[in-house]
C-alpha atoms as a PDB file:
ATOM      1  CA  UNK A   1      17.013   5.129 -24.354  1.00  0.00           C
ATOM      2  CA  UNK A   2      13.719   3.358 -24.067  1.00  0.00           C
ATOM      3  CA  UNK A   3      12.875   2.167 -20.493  1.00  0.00           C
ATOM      4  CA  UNK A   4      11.735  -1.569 -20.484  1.00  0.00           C
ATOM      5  CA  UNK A   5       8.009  -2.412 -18.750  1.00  0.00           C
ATOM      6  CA  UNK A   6       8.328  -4.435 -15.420  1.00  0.00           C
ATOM      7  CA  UNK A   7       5.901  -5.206 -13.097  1.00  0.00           C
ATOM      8  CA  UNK A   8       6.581  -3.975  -9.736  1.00  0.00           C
ATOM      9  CA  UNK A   9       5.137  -5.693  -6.501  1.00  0.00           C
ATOM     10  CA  UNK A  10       3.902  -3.247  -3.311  1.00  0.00           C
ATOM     11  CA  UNK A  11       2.413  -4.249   0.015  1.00  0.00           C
ATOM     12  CA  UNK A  12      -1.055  -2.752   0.633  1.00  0.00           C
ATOM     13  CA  UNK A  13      -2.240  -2.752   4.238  1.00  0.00           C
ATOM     14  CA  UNK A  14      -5.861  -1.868   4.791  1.00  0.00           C
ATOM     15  CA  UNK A  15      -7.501  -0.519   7.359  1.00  0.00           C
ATOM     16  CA  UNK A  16     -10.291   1.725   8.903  1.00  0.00           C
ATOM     17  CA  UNK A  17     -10.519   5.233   8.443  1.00  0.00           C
ATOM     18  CA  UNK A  18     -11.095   7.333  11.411  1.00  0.00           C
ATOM     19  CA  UNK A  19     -14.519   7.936  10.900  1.00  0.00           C
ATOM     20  CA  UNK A  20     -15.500   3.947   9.730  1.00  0.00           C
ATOM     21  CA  UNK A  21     -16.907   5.322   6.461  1.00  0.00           C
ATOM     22  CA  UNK A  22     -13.853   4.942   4.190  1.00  0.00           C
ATOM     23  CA  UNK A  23     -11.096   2.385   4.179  1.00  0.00           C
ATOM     24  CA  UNK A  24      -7.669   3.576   4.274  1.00  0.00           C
ATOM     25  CA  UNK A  25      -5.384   1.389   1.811  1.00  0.00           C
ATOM     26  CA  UNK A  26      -1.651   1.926   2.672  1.00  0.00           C
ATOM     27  CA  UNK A  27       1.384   0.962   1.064  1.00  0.00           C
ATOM     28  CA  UNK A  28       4.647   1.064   3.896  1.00  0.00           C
ATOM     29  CA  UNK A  29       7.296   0.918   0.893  1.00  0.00           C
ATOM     30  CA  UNK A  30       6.087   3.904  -0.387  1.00  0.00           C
ATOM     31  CA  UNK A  31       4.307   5.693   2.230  1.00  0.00           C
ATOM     32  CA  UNK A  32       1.209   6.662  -0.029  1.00  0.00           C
ATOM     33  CA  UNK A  33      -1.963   6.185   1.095  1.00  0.00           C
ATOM     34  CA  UNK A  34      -5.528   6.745  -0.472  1.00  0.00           C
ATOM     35  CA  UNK A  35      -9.119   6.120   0.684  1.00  0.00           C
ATOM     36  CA  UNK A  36     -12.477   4.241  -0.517  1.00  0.00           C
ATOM     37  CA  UNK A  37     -15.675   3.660   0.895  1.00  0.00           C
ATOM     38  CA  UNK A  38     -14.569  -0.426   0.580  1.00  0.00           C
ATOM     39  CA  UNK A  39     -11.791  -2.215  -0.107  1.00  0.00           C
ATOM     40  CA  UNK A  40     -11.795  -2.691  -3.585  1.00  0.00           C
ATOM     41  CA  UNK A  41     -12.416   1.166  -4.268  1.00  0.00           C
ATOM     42  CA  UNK A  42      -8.876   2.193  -1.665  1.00  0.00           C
ATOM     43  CA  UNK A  43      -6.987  -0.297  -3.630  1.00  0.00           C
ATOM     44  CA  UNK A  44      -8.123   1.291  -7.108  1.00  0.00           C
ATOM     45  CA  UNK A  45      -7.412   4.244  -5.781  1.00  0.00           C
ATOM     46  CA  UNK A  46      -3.952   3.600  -4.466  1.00  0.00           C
ATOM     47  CA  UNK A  47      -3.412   1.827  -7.407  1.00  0.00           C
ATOM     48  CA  UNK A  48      -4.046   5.452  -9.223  1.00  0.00           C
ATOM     49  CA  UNK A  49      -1.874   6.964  -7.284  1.00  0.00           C
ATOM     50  CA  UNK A  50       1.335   5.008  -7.393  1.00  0.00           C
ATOM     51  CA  UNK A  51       1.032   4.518 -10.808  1.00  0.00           C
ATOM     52  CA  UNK A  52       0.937   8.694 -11.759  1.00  0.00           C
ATOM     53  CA  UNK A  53       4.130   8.877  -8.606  1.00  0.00           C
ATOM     54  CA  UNK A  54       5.728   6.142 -10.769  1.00  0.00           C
ATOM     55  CA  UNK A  55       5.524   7.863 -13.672  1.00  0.00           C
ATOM     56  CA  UNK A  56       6.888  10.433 -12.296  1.00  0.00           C
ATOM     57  CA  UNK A  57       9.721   9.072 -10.598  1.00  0.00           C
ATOM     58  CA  UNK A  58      10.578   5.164 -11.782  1.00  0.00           C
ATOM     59  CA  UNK A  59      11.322   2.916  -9.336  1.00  0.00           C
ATOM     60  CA  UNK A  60      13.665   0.058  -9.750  1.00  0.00           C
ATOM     61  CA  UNK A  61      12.037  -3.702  -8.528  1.00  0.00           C
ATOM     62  CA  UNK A  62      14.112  -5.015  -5.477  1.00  0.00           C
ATOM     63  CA  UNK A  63      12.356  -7.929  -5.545  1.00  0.00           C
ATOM     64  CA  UNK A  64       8.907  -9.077  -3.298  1.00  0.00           C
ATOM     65  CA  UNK A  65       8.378  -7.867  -0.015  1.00  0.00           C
ATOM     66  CA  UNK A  66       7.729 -10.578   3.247  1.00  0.00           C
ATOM     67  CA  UNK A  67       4.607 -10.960   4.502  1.00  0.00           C
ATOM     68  CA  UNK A  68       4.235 -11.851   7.874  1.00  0.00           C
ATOM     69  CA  UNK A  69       2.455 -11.139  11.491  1.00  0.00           C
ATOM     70  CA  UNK A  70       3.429 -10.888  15.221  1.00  0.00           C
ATOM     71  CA  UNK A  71       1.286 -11.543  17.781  1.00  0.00           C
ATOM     72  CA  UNK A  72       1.777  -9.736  21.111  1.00  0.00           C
ATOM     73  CA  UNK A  73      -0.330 -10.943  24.567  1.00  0.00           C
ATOM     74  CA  UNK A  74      -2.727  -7.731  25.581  1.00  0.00           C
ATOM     75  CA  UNK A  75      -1.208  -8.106  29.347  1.00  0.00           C
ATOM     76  CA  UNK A  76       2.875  -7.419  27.968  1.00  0.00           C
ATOM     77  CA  UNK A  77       2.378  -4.115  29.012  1.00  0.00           C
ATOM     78  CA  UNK A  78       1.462  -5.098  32.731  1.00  0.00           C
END
């Protein structure tokens, strides 16, 4: 049986690397991360590596993931 092509959709969530020289792009459905010295370079990256895990190990879409943000007051833990 041939599988059918699909697009699938991940979240990537950005962020510093420890030692501000790379970017850390990470993606919380999968737990895979990968680095880059800027953004576009840890997104090509991660990019690379979901796509050799998905080949790998198809995934089945479950639709888009929410995207949204919480703000919490710096003096909550007073």
């Amino acid at each position: 049986m041939k599988m059918q092509k699909h697009t699938l959709h991940f979240t990537v969530v950005p962020y510093p690397g420890t030692d501000n020289d790379v970017l850390v792009a990470n993606s919380p459905e999968t737990g895979m991360s990968a680095l880059g010295k800027t953004f576009e370079d840890a997104l090509a990256n991660l990019k690379k590596v979901k796509e050799l895990y998905i080949s790998e190990f198809p995934q089945e879409t479950k639709g888009r993931a929410i995207h949204t943000a919480t703000e919490v007051s710096s003096l909550a833990h007073k």
